[in-house]
N, C-alpha and C. Protein backbone atom coordinates (compact mmCIF):
# COMPACT_ATOMS: atom_id res chain seq x y z
N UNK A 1 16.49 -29.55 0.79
CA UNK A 1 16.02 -29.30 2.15
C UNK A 1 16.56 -27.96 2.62
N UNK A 2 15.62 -27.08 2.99
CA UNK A 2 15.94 -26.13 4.14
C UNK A 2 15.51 -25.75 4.99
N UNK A 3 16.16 -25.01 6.29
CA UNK A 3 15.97 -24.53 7.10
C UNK A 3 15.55 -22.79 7.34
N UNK A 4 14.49 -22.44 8.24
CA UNK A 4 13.87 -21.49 7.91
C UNK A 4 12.57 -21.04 9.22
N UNK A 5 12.75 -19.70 9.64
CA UNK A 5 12.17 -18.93 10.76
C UNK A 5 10.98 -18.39 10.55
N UNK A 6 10.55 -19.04 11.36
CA UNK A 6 8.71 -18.39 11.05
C UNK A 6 8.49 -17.12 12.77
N UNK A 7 8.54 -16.39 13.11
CA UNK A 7 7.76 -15.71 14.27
C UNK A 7 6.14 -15.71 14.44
N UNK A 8 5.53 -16.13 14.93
CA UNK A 8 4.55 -15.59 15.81
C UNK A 8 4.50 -14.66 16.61
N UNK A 9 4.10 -13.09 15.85
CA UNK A 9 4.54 -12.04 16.85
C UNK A 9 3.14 -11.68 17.88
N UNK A 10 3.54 -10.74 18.46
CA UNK A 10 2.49 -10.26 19.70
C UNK A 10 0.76 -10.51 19.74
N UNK A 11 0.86 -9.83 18.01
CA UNK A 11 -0.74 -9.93 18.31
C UNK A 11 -1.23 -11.36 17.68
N UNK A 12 -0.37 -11.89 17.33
CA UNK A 12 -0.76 -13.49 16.92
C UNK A 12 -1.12 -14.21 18.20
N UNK A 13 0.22 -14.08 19.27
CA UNK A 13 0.20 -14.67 20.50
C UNK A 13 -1.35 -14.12 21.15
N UNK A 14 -1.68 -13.34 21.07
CA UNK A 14 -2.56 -12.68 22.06
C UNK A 14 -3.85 -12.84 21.24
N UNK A 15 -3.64 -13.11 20.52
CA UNK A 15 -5.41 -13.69 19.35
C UNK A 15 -5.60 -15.15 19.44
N UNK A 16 -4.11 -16.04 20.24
CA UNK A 16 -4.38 -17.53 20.41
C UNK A 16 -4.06 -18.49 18.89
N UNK A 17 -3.41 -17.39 18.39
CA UNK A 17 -3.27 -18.09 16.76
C UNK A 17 -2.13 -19.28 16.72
N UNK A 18 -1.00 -19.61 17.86
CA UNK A 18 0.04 -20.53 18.07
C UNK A 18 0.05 -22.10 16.72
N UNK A 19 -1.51 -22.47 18.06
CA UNK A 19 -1.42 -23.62 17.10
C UNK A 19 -2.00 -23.52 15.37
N UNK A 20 -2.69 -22.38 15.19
CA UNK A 20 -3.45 -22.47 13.70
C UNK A 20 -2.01 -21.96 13.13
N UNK A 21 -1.13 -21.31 13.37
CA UNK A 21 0.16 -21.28 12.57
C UNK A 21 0.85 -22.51 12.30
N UNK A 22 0.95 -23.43 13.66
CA UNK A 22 1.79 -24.40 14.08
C UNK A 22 1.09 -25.77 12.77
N UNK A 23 -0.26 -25.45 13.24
CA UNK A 23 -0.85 -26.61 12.44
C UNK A 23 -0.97 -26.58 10.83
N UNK A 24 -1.31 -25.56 10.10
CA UNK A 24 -0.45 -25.23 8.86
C UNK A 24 1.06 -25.36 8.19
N UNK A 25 1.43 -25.27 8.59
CA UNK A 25 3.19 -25.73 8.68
C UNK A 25 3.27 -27.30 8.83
N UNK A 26 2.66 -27.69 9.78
CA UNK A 26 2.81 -29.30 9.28
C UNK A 26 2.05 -30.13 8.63
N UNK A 27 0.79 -29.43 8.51
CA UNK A 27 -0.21 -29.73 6.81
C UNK A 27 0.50 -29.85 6.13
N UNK A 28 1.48 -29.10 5.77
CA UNK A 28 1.90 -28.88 4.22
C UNK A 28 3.13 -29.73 4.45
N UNK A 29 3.61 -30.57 5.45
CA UNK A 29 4.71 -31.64 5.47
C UNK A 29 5.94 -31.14 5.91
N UNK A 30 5.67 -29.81 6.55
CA UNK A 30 6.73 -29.28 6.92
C UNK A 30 6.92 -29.49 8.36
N UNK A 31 8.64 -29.43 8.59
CA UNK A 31 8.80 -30.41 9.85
C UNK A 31 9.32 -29.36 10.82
N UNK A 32 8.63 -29.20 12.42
CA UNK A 32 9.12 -28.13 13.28
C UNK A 32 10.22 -28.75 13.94
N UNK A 33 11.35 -27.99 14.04
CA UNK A 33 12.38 -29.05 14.31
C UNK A 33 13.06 -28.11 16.09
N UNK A 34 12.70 -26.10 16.02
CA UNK A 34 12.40 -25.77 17.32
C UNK A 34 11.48 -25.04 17.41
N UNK A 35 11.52 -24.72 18.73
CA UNK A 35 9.87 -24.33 19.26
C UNK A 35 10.53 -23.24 20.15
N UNK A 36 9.78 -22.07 20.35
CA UNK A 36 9.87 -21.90 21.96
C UNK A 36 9.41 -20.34 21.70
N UNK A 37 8.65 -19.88 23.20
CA UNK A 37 8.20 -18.68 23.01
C UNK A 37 9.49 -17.63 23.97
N UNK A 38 9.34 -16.45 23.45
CA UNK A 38 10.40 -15.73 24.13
C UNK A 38 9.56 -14.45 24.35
N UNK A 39 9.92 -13.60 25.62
CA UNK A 39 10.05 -11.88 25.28
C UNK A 39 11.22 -11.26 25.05
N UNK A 40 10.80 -10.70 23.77
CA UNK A 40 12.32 -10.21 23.20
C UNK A 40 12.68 -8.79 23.71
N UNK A 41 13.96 -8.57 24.43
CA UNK A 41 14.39 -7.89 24.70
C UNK A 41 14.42 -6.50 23.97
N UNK A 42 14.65 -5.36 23.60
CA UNK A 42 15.21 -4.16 22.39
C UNK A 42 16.25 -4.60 21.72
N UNK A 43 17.12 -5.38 22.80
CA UNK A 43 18.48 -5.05 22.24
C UNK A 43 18.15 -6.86 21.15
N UNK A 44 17.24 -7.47 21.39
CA UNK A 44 17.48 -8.93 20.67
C UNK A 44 16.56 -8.43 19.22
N UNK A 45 15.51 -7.68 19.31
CA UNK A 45 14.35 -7.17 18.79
C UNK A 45 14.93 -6.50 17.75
N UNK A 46 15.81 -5.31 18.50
CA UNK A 46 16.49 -4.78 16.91
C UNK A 46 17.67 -5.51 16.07
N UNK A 47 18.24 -6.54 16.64
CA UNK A 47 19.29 -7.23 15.87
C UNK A 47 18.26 -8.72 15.14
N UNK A 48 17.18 -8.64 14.94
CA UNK A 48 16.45 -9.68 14.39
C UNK A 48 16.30 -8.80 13.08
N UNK A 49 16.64 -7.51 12.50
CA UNK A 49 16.22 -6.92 11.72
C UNK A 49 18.12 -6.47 10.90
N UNK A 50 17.67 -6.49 9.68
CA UNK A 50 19.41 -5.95 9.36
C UNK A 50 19.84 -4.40 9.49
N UNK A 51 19.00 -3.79 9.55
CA UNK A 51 19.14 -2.37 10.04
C UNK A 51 20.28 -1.77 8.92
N UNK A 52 20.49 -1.98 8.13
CA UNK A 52 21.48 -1.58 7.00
C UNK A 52 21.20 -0.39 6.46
N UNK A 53 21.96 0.56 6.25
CA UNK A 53 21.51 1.81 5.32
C UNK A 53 20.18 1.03 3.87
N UNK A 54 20.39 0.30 3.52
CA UNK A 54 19.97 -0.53 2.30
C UNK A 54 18.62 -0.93 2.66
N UNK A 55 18.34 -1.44 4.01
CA UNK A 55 17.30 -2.22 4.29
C UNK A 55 16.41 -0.88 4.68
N UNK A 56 17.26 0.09 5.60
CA UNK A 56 16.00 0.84 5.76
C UNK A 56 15.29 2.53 4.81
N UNK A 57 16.73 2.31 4.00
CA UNK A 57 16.22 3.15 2.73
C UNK A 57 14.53 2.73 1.98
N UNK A 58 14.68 0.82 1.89
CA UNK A 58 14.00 0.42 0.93
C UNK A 58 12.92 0.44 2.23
N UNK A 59 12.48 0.30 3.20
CA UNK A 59 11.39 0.47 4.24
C UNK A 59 10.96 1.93 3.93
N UNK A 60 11.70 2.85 3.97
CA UNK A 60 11.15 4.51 3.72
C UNK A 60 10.62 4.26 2.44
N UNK A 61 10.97 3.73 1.47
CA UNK A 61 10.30 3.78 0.08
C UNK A 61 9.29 3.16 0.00
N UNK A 62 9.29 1.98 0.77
CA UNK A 62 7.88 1.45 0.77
C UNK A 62 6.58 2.12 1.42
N UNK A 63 7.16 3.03 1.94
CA UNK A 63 6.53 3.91 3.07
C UNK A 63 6.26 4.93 2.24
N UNK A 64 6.96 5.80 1.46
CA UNK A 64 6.74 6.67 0.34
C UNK A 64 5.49 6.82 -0.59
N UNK A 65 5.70 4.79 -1.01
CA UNK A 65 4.95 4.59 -2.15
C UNK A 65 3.45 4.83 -1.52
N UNK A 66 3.46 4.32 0.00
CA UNK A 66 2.23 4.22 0.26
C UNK A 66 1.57 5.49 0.94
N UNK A 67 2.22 5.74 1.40
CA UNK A 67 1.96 7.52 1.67
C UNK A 67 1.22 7.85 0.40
N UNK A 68 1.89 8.21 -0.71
CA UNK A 68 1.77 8.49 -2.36
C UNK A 68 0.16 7.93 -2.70
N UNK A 69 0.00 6.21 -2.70
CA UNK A 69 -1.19 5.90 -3.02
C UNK A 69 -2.78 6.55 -2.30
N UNK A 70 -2.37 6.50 -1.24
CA UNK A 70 -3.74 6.95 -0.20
C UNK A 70 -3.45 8.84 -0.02
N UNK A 71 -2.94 9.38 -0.58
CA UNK A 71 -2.65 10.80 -0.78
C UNK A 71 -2.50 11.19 1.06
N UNK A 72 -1.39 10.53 1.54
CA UNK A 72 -0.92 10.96 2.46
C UNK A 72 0.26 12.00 1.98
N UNK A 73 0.48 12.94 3.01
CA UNK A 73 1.66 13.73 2.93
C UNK A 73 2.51 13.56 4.34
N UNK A 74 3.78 12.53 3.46
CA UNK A 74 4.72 12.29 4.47
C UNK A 74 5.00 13.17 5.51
N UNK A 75 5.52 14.33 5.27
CA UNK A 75 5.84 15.40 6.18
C UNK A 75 5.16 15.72 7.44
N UNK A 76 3.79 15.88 7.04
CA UNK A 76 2.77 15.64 8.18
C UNK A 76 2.75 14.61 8.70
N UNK A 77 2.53 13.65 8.28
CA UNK A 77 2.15 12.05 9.22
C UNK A 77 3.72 11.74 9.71
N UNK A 78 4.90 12.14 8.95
CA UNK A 78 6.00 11.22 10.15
C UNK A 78 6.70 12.50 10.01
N UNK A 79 7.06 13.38 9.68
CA UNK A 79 7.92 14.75 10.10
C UNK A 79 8.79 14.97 8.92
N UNK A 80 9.06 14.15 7.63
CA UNK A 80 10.01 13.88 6.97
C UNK A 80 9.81 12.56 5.14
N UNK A 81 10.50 13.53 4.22
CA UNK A 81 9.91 12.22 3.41
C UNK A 81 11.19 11.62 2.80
N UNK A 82 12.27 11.60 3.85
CA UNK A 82 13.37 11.46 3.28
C UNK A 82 13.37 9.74 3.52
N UNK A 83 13.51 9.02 2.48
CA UNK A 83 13.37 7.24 3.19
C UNK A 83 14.39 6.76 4.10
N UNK A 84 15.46 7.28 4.14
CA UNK A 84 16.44 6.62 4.92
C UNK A 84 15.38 7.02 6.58
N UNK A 85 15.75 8.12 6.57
CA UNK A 85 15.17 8.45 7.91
C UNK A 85 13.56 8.30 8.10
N UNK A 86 12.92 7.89 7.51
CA UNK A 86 11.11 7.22 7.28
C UNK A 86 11.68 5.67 7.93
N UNK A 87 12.82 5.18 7.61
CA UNK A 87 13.35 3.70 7.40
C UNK A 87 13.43 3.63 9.18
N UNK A 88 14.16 4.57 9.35
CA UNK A 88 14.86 4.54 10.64
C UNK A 88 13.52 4.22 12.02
N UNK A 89 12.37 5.21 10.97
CA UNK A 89 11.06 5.49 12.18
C UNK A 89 10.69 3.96 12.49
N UNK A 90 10.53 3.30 11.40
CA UNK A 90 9.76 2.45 11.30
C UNK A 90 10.45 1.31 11.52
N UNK A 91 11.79 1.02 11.54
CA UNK A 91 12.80 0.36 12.52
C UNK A 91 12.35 0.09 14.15
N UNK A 92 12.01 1.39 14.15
CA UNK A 92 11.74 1.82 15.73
C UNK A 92 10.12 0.91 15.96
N UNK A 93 9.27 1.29 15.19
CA UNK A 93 7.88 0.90 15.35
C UNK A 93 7.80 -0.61 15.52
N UNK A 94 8.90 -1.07 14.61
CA UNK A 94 8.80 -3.14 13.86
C UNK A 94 9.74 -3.00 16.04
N UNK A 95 10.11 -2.17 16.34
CA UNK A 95 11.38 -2.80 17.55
C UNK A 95 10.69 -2.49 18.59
N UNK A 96 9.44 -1.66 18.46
CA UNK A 96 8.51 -2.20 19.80
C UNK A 96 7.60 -2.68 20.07
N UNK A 97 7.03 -3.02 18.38
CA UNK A 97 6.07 -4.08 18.54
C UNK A 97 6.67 -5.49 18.96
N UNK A 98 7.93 -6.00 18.26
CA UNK A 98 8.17 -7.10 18.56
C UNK A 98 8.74 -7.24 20.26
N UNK A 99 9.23 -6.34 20.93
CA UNK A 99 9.08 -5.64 22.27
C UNK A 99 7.64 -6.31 23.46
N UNK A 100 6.34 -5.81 22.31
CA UNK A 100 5.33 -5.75 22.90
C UNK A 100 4.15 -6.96 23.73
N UNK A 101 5.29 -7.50 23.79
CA UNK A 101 4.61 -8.94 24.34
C UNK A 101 5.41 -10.26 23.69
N UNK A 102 4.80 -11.49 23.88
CA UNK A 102 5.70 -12.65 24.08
C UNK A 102 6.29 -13.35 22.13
N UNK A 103 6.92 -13.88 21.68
CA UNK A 103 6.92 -13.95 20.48
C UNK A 103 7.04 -15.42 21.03
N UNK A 104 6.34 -16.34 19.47
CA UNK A 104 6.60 -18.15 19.51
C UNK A 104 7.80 -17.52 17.89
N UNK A 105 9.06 -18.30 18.45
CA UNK A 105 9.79 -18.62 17.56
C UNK A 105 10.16 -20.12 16.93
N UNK A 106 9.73 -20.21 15.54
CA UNK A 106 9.56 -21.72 15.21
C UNK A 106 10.59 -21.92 14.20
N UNK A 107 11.44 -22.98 14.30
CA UNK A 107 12.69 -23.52 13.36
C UNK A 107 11.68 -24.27 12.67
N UNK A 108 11.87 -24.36 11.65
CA UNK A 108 10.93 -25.15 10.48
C UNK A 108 12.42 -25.63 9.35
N UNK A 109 12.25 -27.13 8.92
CA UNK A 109 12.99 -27.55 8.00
C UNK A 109 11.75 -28.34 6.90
N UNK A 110 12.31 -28.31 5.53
CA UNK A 110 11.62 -28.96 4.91
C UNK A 110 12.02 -28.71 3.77
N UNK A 111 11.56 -29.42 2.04
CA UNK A 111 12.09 -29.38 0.91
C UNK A 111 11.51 -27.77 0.93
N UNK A 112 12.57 -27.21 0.37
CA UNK A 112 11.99 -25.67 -0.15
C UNK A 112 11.02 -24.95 0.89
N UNK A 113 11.70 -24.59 2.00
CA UNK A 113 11.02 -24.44 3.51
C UNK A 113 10.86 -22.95 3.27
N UNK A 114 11.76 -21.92 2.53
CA UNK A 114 11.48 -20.68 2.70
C UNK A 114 10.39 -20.44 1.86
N UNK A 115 10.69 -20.45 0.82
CA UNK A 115 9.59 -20.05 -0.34
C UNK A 115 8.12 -20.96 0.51
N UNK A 116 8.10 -22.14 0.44
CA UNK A 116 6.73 -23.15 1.33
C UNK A 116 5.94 -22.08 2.11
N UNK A 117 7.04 -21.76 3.35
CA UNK A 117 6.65 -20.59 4.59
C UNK A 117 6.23 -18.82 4.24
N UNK A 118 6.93 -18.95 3.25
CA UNK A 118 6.39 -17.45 2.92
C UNK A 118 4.83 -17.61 1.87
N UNK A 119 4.76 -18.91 1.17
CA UNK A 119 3.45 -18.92 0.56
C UNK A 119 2.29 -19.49 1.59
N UNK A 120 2.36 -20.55 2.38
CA UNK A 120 1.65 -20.01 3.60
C UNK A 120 1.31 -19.08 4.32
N UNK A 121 2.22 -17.79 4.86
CA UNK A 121 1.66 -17.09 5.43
C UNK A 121 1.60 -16.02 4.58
N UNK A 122 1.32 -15.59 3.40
CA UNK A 122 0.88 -14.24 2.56
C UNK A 122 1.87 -13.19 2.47
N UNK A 123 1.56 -12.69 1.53
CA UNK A 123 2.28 -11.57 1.34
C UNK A 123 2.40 -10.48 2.83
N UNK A 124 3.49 -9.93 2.89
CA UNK A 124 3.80 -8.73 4.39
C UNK A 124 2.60 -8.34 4.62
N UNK A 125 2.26 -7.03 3.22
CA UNK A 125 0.81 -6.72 3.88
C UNK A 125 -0.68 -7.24 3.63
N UNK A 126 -1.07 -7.14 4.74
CA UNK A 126 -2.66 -8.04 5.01
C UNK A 126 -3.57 -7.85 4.08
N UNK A 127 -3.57 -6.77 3.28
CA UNK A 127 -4.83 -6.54 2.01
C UNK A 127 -4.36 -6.49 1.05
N UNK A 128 -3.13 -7.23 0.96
CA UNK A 128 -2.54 -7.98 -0.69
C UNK A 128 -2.37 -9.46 -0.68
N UNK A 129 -2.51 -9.79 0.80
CA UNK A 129 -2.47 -11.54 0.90
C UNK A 129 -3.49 -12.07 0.62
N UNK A 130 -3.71 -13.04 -0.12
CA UNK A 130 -4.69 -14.24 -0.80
C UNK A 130 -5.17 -14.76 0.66
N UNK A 131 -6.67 -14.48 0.27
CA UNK A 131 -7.30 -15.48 1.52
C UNK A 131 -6.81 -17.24 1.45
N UNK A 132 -6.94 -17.42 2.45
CA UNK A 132 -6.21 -18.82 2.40
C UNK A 132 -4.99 -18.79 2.62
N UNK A 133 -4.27 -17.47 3.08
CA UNK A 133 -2.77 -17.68 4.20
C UNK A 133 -3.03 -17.16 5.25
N UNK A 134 -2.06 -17.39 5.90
CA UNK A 134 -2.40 -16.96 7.46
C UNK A 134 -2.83 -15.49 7.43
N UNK A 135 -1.45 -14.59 6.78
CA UNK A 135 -1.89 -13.21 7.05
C UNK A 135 -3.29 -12.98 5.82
N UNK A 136 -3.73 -13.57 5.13
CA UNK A 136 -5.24 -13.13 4.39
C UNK A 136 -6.21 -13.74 5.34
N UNK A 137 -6.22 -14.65 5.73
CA UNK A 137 -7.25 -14.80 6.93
C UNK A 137 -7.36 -14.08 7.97
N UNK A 138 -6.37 -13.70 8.97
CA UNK A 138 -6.31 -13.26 10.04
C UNK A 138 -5.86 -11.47 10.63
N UNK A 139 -5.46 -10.98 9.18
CA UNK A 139 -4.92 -10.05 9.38
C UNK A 139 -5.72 -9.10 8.38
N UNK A 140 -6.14 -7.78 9.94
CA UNK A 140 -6.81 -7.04 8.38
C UNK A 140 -6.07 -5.83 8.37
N UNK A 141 -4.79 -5.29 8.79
CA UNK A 141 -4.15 -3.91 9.27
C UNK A 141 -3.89 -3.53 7.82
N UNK A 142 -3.57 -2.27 7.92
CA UNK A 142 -3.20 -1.37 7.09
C UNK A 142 -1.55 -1.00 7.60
N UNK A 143 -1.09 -0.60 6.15
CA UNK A 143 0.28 0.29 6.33
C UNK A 143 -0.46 1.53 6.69
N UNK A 144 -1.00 2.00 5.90
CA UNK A 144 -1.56 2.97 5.96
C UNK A 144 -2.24 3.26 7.73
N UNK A 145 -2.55 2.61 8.10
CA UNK A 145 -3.51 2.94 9.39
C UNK A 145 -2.61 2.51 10.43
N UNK A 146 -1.69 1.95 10.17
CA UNK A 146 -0.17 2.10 10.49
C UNK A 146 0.83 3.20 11.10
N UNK A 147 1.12 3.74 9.38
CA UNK A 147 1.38 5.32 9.68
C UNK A 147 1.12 6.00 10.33
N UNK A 148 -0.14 6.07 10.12
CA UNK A 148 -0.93 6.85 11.08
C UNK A 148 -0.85 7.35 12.53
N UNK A 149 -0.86 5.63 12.94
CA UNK A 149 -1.01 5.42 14.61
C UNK A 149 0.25 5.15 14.49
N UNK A 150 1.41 5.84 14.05
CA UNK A 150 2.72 5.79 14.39
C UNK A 150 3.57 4.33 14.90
N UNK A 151 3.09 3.42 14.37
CA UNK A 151 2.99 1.81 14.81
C UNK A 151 3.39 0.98 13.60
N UNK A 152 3.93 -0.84 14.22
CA UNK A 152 4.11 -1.39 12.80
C UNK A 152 3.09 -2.33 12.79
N UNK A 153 2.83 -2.53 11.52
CA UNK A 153 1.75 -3.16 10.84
C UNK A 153 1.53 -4.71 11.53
N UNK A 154 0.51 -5.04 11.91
CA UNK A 154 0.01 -5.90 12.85
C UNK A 154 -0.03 -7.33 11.89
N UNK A 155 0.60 -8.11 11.31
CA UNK A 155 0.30 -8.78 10.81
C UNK A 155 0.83 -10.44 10.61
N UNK A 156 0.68 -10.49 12.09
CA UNK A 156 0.52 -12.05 12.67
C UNK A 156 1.42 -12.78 12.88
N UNK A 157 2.58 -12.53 11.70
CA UNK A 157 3.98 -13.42 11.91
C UNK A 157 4.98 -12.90 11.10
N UNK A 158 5.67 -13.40 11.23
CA UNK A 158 7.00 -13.14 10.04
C UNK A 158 7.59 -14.50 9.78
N UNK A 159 8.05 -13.92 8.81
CA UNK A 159 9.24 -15.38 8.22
C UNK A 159 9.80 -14.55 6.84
N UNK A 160 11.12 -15.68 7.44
CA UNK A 160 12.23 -15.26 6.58
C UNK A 160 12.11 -14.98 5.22
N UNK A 161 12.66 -14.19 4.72
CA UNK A 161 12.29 -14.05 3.07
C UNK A 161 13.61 -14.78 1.98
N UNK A 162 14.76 -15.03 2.68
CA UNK A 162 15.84 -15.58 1.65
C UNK A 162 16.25 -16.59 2.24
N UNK A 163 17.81 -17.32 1.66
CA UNK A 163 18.61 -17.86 2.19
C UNK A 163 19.60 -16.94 3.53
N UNK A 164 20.02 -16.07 3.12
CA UNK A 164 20.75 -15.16 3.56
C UNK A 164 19.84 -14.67 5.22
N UNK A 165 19.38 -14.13 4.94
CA UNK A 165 17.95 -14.08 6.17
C UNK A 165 17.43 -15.00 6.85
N UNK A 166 17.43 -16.05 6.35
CA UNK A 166 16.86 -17.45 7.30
C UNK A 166 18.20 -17.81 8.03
N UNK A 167 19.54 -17.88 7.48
CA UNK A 167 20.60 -18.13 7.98
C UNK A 167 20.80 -16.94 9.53
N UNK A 168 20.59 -15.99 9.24
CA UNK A 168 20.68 -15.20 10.38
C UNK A 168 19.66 -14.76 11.53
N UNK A 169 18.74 -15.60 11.20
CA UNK A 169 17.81 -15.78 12.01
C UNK A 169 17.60 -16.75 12.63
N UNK A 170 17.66 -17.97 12.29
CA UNK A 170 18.14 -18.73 12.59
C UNK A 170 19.70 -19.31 13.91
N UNK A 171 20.45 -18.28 13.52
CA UNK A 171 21.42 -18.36 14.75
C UNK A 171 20.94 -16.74 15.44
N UNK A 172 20.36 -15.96 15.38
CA UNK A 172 19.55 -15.24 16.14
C UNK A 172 18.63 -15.62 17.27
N UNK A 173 18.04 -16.55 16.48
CA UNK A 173 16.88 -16.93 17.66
C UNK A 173 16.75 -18.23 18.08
N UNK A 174 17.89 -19.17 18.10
CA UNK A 174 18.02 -20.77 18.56
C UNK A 174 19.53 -20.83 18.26
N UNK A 175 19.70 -21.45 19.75
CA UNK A 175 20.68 -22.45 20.09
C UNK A 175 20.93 -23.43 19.34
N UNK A 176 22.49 -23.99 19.19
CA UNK A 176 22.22 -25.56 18.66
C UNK A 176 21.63 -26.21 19.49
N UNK A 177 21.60 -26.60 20.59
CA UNK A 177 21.17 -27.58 21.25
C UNK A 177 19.41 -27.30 21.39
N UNK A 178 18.84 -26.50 20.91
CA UNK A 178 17.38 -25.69 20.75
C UNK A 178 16.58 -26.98 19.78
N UNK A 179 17.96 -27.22 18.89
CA UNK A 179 17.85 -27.46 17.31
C UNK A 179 17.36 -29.12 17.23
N UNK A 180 16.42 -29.96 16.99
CA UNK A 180 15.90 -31.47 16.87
C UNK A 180 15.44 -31.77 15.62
N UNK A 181 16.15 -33.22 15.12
CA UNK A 181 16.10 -33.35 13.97
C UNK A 181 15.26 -34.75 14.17
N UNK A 182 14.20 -35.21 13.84
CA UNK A 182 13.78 -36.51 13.48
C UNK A 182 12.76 -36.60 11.60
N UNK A 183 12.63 -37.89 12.03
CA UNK A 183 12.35 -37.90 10.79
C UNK A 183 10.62 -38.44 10.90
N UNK A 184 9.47 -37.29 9.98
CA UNK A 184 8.10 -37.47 10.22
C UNK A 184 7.59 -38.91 9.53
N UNK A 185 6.35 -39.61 10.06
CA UNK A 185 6.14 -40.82 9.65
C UNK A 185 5.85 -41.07 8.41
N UNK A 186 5.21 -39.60 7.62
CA UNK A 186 5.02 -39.65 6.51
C UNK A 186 5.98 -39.36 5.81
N UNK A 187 7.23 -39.08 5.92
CA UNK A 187 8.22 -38.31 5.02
C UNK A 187 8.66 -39.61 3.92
N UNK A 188 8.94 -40.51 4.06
CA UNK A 188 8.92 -41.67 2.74
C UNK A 188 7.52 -41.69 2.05
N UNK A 189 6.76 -41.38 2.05
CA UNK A 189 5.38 -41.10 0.83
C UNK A 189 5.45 -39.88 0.39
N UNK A 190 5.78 -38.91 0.83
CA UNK A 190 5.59 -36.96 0.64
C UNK A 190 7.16 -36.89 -0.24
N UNK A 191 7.99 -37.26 0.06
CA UNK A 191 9.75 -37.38 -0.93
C UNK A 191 10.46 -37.84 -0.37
């Protein structure tokens, strides 16, 4: 069993997607244990992210690669092709989109809840996710068109990617007392 953070960010909220997230997650037997929508502050917005020399090196590189594929030239589109500081931009972009209106933050527990939640909602970006997850259904943004419009990539929700990450998100964005544990009617037939 684990525990594990799904977001519903801005433009999910504002497309009405709540319950088609909500209701996927407990298709698959997975149990919402909190709920609740918030507007996240800057200062809550950027500490939901690890902001590490490490984390945002590997954001500039991902940013690199894709610059690279669509024959963008970094320099022009963000001022710089150095990744740490590409990392830093785009820190900024993920800290005002999530800024940009109301977020549903959902505690989800269940056998193998991270890996479950991340194969539900698709790969990060929207035109590598398999139709049939949230972000391949609902999400059609580009990194690329992204870049561009100096913005972060629109793509419906987040959720945790590790142990390590669900743990800190988790006391990021819920209280204990936030936190409800029961047990679903089907859970003696499902394991």
């Amino acid at each position: 069993m684990e525990r594990t953070v799904l977001l519903v960010k801005p433009d999910g909220v504002k497309r009405g997607l709540i319950g088609e997230v909500i209701k996927r997650l407990e298709q698959r037997g997975l149990k919402i244990i909190a709920l609740k929508m918030i507007q996240a502050t800057e200062e809550h917005a950027r500490a939901h992210y690890p902001g590490t020399d490490k984390w945002l090196r590997g954001m500039g590189e991902k940013t690199l690669e894709n610059y690279a594929k669509y024959g963008k030239d970094p320099i022009k589109e963000a001022g710089t092709a150095d990744p740490l500081e590409l990392g830093k931009i785009i820190y900024g972009w993920n800290t005002d989109f999530l800024t940009s209106g109301p977020v549903v933050a959902v505690l989800i527990s269940g056998v193998h809840a991270i890996d479950m939640v991340r194969k539900i909602v698709g790969t990060t970006l929207p035109s590598k996710a398999d139709m049939g997850t949230i972000r391949g259904d609902y999400s059609v943004d580009s990194p690329t068109l992204a870049n561009v419009e100096k913005r972060a990539i629109h793509n419906v929700v987040h959720a945790s990617g590790d142990p390590e990450e669900a743990a800190h998100e988790i006391e990021h964005w819920f209280n204990p007392e936030e936190i409800h544990d029961y047990k679903r009617a089907e859970q003696d037939v499902m394991f």
